[in-house]
PDB file of N, CA and C in Angstrom:
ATOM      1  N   UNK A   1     102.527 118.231  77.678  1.00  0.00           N
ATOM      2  CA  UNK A   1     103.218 118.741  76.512  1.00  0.00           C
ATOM      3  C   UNK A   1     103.805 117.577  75.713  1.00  0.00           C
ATOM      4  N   UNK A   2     103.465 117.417  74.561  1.00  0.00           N
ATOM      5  CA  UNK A   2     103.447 116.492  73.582  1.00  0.00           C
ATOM      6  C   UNK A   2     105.469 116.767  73.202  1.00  0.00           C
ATOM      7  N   UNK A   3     106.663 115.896  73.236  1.00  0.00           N
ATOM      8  CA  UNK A   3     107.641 116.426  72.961  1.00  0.00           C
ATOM      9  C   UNK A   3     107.796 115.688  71.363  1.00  0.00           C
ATOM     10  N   UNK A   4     108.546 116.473  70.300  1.00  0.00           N
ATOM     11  CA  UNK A   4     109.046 116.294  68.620  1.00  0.00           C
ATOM     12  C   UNK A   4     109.668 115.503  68.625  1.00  0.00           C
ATOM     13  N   UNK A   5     109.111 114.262  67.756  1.00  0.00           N
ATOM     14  CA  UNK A   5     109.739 113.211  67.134  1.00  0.00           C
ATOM     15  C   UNK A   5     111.139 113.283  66.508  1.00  0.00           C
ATOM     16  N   UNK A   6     111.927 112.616  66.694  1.00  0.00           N
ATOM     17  CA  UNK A   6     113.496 112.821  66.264  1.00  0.00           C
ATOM     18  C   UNK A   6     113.214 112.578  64.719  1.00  0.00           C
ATOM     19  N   UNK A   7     114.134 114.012  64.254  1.00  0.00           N
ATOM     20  CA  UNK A   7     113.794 113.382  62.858  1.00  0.00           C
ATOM     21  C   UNK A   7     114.806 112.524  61.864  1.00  0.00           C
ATOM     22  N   UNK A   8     115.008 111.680  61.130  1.00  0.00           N
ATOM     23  CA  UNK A   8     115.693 111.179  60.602  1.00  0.00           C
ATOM     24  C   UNK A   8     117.289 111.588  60.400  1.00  0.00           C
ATOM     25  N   UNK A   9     117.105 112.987  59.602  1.00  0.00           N
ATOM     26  CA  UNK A   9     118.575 113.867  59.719  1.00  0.00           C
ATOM     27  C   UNK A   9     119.172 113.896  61.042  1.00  0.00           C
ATOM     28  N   UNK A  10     118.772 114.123  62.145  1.00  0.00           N
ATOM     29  CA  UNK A  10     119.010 114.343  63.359  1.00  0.00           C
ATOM     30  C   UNK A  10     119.539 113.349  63.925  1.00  0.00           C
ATOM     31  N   UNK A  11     119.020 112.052  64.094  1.00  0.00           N
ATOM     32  CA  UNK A  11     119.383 110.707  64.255  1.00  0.00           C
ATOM     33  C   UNK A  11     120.692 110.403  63.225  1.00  0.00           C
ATOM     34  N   UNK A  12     120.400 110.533  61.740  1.00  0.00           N
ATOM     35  CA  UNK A  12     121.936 110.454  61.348  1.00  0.00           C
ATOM     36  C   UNK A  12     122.713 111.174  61.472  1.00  0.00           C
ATOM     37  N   UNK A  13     122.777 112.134  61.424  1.00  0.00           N
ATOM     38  CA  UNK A  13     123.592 113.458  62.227  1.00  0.00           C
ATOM     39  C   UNK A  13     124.785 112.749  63.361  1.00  0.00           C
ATOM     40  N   UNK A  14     123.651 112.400  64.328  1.00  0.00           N
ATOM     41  CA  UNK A  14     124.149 112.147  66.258  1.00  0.00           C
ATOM     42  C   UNK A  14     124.953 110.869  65.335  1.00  0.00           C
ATOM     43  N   UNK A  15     124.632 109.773  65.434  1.00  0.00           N
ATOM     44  CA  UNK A  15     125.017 108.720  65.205  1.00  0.00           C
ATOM     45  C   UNK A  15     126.751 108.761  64.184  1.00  0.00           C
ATOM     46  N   UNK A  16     126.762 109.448  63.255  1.00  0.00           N
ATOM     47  CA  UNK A  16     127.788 109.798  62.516  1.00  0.00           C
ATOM     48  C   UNK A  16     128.962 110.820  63.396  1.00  0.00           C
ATOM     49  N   UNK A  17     128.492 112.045  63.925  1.00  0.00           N
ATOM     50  CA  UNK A  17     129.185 112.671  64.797  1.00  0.00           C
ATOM     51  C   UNK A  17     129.799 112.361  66.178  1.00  0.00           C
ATOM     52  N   UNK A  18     129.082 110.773  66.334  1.00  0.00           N
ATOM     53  CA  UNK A  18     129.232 110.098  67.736  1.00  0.00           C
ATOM     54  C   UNK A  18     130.028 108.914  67.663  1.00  0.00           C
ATOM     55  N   UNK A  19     130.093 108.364  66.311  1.00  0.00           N
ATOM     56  CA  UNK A  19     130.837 107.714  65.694  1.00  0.00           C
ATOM     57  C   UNK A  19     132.598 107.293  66.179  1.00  0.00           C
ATOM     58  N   UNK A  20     132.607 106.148  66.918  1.00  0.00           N
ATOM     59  CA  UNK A  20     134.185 105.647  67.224  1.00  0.00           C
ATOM     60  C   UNK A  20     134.616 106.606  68.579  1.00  0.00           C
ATOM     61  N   UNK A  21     133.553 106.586  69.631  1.00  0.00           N
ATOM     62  CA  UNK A  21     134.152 107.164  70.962  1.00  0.00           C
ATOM     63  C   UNK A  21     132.990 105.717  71.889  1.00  0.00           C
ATOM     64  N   UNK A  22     134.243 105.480  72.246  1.00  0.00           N
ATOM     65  CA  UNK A  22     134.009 103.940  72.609  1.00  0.00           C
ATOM     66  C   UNK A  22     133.526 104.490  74.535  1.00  0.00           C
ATOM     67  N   UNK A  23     133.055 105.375  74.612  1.00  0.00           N
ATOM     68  CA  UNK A  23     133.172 106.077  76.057  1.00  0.00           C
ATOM     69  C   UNK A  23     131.892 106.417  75.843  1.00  0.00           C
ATOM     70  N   UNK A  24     131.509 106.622  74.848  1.00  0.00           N
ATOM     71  CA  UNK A  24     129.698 106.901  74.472  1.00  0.00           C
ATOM     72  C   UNK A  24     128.495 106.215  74.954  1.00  0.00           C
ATOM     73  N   UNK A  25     127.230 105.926  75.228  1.00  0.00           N
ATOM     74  CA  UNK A  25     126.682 105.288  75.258  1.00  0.00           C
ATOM     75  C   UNK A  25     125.103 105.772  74.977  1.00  0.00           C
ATOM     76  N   UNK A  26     124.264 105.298  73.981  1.00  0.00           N
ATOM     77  CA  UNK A  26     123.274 105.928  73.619  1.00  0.00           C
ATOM     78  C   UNK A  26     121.952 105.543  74.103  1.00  0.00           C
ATOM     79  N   UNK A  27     121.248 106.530  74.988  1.00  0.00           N
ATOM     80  CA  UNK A  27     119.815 105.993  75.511  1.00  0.00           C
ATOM     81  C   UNK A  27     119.401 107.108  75.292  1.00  0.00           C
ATOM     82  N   UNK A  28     117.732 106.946  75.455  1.00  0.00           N
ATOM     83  CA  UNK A  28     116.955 107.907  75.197  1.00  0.00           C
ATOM     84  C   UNK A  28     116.742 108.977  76.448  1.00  0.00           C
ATOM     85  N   UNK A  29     116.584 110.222  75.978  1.00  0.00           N
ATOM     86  CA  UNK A  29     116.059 111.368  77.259  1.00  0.00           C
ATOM     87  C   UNK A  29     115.100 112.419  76.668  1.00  0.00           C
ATOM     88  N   UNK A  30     114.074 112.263  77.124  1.00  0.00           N
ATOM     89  CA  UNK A  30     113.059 112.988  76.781  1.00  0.00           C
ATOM     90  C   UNK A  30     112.557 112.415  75.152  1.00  0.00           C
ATOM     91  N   UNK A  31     112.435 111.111  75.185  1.00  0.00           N
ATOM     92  CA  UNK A  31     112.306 110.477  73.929  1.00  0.00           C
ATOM     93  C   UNK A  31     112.572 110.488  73.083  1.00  0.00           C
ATOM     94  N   UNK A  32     113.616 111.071  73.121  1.00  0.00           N
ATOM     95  CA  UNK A  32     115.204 111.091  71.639  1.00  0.00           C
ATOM     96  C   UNK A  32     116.355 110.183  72.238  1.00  0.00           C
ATOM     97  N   UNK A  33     116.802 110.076  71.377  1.00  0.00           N
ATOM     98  CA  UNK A  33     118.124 109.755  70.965  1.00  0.00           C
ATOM     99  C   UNK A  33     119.439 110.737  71.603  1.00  0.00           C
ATOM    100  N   UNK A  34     120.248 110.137  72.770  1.00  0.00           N
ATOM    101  CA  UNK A  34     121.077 110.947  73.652  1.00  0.00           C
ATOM    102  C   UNK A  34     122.232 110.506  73.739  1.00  0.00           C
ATOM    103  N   UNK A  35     123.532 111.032  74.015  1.00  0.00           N
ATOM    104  CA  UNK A  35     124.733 110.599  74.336  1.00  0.00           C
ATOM    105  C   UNK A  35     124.897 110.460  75.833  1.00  0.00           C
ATOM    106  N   UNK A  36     125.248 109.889  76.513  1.00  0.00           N
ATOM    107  CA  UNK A  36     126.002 109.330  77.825  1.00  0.00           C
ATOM    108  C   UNK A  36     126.951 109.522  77.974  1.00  0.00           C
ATOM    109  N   UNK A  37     128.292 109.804  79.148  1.00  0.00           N
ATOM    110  CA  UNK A  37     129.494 109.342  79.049  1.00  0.00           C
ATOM    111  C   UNK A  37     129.409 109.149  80.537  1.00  0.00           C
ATOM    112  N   UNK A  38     129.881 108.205  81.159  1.00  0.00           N
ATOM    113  CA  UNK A  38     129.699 107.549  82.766  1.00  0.00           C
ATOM    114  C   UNK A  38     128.789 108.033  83.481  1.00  0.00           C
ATOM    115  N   UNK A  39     127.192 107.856  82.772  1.00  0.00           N
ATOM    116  CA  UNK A  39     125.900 108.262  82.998  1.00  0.00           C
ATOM    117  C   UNK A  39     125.904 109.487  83.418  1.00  0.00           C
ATOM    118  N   UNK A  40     126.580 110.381  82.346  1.00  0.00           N
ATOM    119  CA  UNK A  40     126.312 111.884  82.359  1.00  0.00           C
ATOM    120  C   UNK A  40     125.823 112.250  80.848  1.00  0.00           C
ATOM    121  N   UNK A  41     124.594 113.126  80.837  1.00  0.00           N
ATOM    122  CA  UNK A  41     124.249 113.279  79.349  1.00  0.00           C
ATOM    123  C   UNK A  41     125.273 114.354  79.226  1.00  0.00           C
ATOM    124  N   UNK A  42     125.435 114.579  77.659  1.00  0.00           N
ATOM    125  CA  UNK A  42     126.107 115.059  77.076  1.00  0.00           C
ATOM    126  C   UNK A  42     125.877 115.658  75.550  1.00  0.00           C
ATOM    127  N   UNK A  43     125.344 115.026  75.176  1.00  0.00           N
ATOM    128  CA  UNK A  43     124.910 115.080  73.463  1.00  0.00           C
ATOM    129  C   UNK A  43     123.348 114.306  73.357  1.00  0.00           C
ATOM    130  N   UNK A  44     122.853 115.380  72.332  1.00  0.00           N
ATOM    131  CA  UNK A  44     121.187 114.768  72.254  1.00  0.00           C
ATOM    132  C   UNK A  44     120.720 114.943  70.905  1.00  0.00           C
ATOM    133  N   UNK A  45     120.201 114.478  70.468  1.00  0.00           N
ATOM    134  CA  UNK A  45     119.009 115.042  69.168  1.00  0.00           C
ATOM    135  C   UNK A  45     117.578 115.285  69.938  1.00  0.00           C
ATOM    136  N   UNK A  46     117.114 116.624  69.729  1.00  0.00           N
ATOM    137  CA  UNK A  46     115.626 117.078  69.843  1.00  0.00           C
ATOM    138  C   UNK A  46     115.029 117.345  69.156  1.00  0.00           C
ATOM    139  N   UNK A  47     114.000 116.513  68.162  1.00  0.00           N
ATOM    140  CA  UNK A  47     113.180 116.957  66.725  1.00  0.00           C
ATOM    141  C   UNK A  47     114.234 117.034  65.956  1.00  0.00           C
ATOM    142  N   UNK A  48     114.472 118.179  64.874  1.00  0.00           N
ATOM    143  CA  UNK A  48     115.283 118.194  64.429  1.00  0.00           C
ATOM    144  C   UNK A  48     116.797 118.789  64.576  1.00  0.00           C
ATOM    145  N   UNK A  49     117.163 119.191  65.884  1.00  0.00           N
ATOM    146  CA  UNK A  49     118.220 119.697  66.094  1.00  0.00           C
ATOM    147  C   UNK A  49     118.939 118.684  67.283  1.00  0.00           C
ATOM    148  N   UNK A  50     120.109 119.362  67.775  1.00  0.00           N
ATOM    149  CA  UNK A  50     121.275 118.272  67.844  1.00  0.00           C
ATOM    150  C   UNK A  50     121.637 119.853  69.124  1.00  0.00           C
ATOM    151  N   UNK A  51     122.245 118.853  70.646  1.00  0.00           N
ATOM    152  CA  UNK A  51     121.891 119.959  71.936  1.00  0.00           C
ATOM    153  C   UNK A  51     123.529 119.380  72.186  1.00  0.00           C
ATOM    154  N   UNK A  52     123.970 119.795  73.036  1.00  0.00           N
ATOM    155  CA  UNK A  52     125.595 119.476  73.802  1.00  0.00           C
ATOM    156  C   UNK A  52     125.559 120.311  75.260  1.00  0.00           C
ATOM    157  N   UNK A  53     125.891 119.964  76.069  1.00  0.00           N
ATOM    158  CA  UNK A  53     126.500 120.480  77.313  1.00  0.00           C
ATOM    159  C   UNK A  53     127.665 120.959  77.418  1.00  0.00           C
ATOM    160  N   UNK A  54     128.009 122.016  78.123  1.00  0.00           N
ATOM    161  CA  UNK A  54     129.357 122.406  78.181  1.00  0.00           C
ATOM    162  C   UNK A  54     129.888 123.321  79.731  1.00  0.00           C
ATOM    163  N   UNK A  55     130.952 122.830  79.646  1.00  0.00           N
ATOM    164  CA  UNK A  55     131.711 123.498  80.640  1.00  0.00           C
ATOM    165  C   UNK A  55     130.837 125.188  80.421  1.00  0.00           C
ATOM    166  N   UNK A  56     131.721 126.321  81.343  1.00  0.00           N
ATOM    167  CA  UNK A  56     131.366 127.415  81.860  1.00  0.00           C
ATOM    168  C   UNK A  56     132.371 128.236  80.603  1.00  0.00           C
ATOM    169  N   UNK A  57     133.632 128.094  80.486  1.00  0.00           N
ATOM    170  CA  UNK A  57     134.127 128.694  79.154  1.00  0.00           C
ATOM    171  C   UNK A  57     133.988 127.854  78.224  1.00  0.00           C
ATOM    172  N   UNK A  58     133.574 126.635  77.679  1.00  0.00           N
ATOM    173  CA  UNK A  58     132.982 127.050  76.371  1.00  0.00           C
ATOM    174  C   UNK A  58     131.923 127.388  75.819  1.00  0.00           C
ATOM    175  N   UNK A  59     131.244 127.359  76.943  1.00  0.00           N
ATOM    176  CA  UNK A  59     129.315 127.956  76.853  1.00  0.00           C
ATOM    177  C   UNK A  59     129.772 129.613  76.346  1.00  0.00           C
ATOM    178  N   UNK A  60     130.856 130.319  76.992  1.00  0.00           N
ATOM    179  CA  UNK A  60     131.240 131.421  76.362  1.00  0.00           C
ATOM    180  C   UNK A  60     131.392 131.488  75.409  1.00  0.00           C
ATOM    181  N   UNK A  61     131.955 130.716  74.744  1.00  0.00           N
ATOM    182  CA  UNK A  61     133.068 130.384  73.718  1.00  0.00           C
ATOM    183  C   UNK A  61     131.371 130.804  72.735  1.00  0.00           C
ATOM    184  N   UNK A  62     130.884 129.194  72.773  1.00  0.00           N
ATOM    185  CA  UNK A  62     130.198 128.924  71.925  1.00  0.00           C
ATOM    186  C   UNK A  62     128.578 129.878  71.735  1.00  0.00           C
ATOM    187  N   UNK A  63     128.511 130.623  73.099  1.00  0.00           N
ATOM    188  CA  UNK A  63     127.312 131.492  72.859  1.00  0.00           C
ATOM    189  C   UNK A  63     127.501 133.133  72.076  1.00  0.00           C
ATOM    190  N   UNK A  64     128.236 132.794  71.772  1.00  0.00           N
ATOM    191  CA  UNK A  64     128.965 134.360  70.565  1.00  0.00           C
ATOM    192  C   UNK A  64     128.682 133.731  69.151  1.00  0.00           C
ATOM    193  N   UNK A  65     128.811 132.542  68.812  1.00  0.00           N
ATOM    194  CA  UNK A  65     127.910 131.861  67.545  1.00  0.00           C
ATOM    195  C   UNK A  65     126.727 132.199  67.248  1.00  0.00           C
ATOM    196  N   UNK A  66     126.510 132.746  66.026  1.00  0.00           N
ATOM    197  CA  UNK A  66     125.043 133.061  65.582  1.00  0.00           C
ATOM    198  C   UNK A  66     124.327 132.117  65.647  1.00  0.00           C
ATOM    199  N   UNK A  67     123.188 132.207  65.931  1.00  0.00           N
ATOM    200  CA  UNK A  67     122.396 130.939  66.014  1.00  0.00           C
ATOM    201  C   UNK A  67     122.250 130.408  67.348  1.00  0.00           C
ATOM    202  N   UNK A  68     122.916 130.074  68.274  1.00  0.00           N
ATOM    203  CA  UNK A  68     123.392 129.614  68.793  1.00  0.00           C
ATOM    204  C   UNK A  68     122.071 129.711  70.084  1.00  0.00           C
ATOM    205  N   UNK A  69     121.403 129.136  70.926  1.00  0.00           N
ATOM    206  CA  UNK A  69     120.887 129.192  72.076  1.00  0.00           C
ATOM    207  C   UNK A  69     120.690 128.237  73.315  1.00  0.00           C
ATOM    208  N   UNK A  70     120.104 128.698  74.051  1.00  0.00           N
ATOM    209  CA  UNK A  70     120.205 127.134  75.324  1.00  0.00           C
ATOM    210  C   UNK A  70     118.939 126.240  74.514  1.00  0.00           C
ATOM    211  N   UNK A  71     119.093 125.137  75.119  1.00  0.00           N
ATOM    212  CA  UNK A  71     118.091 123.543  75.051  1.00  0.00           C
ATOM    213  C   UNK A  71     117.199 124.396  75.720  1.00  0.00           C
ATOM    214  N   UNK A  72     115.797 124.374  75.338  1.00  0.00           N
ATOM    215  CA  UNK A  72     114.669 124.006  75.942  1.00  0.00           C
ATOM    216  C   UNK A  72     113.770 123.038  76.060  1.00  0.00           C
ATOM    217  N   UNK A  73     114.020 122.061  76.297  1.00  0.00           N
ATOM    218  CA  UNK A  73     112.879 120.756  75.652  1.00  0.00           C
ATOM    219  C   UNK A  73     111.397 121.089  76.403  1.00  0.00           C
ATOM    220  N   UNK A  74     111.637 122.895  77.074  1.00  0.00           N
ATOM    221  CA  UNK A  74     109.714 122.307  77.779  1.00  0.00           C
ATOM    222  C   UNK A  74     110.097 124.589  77.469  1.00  0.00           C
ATOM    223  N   UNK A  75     108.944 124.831  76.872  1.00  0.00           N
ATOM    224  CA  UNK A  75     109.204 126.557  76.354  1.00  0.00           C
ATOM    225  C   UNK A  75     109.433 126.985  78.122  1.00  0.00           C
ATOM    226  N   UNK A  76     109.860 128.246  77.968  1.00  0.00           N
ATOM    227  CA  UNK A  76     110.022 128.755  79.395  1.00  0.00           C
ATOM    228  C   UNK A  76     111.133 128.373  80.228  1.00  0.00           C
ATOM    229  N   UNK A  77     111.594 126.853  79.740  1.00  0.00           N
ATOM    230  CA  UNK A  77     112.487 125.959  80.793  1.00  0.00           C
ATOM    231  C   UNK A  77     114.016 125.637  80.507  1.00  0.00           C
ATOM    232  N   UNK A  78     114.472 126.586  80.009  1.00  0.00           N
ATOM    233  CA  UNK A  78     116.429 126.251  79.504  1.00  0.00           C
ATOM    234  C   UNK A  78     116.939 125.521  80.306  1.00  0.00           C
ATOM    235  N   UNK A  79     117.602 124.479  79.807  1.00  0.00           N
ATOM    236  CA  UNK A  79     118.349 124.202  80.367  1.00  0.00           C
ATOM    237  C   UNK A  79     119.663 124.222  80.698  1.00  0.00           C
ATOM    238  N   UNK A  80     120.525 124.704  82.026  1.00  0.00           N
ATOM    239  CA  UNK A  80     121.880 125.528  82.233  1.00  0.00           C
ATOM    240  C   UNK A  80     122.788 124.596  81.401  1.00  0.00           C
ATOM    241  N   UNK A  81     123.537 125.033  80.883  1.00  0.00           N
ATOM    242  CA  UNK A  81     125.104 124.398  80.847  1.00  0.00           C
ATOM    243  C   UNK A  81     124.938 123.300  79.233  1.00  0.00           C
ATOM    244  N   UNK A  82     123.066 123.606  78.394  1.00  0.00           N
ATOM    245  CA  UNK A  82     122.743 122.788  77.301  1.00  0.00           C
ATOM    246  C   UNK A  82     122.703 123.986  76.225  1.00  0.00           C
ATOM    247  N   UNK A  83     123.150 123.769  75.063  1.00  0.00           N
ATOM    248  CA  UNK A  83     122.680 124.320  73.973  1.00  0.00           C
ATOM    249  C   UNK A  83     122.689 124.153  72.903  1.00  0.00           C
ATOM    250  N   UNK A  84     122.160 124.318  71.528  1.00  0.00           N
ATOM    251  CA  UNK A  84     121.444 123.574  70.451  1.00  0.00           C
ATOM    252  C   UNK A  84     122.372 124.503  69.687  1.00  0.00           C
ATOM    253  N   UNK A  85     123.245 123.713  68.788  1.00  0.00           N
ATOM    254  CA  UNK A  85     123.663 124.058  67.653  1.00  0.00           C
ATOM    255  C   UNK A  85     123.372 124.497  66.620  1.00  0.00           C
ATOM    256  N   UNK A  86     123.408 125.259  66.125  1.00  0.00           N
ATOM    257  CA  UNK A  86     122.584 125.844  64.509  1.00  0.00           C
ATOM    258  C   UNK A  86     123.358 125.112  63.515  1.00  0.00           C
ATOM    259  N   UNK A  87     121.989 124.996  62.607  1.00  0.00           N
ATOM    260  CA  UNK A  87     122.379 124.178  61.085  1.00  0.00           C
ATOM    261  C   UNK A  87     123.827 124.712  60.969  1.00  0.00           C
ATOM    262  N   UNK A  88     123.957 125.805  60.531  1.00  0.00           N
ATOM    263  CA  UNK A  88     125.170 126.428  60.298  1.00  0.00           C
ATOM    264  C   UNK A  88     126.399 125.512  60.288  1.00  0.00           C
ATOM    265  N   UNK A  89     126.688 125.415  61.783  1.00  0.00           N
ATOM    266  CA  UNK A  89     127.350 124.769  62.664  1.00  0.00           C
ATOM    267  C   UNK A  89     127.685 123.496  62.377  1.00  0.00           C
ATOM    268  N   UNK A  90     126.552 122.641  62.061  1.00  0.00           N
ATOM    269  CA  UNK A  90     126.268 121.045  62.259  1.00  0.00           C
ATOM    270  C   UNK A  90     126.433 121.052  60.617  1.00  0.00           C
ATOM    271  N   UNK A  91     126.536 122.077  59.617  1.00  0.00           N
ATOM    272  CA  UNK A  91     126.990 121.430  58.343  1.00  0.00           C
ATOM    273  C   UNK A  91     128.274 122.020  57.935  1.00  0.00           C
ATOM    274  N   UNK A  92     129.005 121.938  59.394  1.00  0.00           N
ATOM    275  CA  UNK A  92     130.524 122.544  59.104  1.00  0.00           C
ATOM    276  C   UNK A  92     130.999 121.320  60.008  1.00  0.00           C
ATOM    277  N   UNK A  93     131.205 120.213  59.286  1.00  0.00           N
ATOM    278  CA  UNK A  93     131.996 118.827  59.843  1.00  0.00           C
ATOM    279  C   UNK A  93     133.029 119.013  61.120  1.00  0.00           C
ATOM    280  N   UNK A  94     133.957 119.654  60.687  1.00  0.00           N
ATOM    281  CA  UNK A  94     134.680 120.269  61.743  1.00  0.00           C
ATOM    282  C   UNK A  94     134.055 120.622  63.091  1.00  0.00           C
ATOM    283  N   UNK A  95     133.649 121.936  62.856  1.00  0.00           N
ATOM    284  CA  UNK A  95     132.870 122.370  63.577  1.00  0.00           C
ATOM    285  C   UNK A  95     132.139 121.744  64.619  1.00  0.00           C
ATOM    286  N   UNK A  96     131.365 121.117  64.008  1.00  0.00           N
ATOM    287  CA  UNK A  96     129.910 119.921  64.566  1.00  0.00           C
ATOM    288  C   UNK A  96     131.145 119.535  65.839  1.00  0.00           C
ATOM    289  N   UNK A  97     131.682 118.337  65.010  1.00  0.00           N
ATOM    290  CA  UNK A  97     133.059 116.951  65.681  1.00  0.00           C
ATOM    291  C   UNK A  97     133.867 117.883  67.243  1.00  0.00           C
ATOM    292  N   UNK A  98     134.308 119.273  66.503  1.00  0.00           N
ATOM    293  CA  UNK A  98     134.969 120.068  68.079  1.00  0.00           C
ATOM    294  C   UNK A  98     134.170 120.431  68.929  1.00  0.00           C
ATOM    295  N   UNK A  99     132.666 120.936  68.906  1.00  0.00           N
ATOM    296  CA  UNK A  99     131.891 121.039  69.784  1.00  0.00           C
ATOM    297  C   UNK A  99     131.501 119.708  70.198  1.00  0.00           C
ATOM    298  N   UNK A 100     131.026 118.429  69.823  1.00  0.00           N
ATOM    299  CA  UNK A 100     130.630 117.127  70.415  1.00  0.00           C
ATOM    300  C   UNK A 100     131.586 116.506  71.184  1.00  0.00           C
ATOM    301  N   UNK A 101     133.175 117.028  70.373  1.00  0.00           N
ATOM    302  CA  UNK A 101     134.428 116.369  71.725  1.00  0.00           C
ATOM    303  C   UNK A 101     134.728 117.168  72.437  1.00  0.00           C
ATOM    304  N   UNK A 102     133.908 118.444  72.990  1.00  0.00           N
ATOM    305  CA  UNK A 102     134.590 118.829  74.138  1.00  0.00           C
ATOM    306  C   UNK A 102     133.398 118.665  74.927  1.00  0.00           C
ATOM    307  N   UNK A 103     131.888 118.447  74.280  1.00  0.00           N
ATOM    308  CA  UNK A 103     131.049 118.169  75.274  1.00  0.00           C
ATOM    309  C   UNK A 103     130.906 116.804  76.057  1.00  0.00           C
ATOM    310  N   UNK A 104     132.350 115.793  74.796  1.00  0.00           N
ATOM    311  CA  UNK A 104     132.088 114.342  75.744  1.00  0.00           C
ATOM    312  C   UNK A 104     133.184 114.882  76.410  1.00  0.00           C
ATOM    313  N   UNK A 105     133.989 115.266  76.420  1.00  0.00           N
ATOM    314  CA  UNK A 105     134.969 115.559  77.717  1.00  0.00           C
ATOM    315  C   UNK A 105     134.508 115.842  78.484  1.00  0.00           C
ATOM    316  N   UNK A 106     133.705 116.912  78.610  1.00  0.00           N
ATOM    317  CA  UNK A 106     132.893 117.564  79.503  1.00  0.00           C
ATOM    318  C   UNK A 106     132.396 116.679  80.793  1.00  0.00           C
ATOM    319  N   UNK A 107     131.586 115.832  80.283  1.00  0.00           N
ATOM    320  CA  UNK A 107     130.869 114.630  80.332  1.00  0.00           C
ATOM    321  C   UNK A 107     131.503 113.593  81.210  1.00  0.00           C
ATOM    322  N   UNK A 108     133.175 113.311  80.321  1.00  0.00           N
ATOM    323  CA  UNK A 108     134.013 112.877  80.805  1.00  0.00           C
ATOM    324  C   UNK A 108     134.569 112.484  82.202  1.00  0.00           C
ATOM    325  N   UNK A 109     134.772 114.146  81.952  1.00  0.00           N
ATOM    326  CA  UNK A 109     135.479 114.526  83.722  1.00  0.00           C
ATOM    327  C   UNK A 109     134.559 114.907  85.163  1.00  0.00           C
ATOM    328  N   UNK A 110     133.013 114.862  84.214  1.00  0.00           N
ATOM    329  CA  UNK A 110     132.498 114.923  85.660  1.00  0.00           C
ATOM    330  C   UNK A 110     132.340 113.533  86.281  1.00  0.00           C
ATOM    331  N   UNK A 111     131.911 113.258  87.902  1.00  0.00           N
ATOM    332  CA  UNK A 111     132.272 112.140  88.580  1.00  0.00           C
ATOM    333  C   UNK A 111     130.758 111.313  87.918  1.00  0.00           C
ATOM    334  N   UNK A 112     131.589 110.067  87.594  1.00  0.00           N
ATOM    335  CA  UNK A 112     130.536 109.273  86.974  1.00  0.00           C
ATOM    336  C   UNK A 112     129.047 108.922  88.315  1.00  0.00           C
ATOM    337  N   UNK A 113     127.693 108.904  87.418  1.00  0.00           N
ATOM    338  CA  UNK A 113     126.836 108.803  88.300  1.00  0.00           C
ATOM    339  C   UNK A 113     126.449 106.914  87.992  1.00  0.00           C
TER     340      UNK A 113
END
C-alpha cells in the first residue's frame, strides 16, 4: 500500500501549530512529518490532514466534533487513542493549538521510551 505524500498545507499547518514547545521533536512516521515528545508520537500530518493522540477523556471530549474520526494510515486499521482533525477544526487557531497541547501533554506524561 502506497502511503499520501504530505501536502504542503499540512506540513505548514504542523510546523506553525508545533511552533515554540521546546519538548517537541520532529521525525518522520509512516513517511510524514510527526511530533515526538520523550519518543512518544503525538502529533502527525497524513497527506493532507493533521492526526493527535489522546488520553481516554479527551478522545470523548473530542469524538462528539463533527468531522471528527480515528487515524487510519492503512483502510480497515484505526488506530486506538489517534484521530484526525477536520478542516473545520484546524482553521479555528484556537481550536487546532488546544487539541495539539493536550495531545503533547498527553505524550508528555507517558513514561518516556
Amino acid at each position: 500500500m502506497k502511503m499520501p505524500e504530505p501536502s504542503p498545507a499540512a506540513l505548514e499547518r504542523l510546523r506553525k501549530l508545533l511552533a515554540g514547545d521546546s519538548r517537541v521533536q520532529l521525525r518522520k512516521m509512516f513517511g510524514q512529518p510527526a511530533a515526538f515528545v520523550q519518543g512518544n508520537l503525538c502529533v502527525g500530518a497524513f497527506g493532507n490532514e493533521l492526526f493527535v493522540r489522546l488520553d481516554e477523556a479527551d478522545a470523548r471530549i473530542l469524538s462528539k466534533v463533527p468531522g471528527v474520526r480515528h487515524f487510519e494510515p492503512a483502510p480497515g486499521r484505526p488506530m486506538k487513542q489517534y484521530f484526525v482533525l477536520p478542516r473545520a477544526l484546524l482553521e479555528d487557531r484556537v481550536q487546532a493549538k488546544k487539541w495539539i497541547a493536550r495531545s503533547i501533554e498527553f505524550a508528555a506524561n507517558l513514561p518516556a521510551k
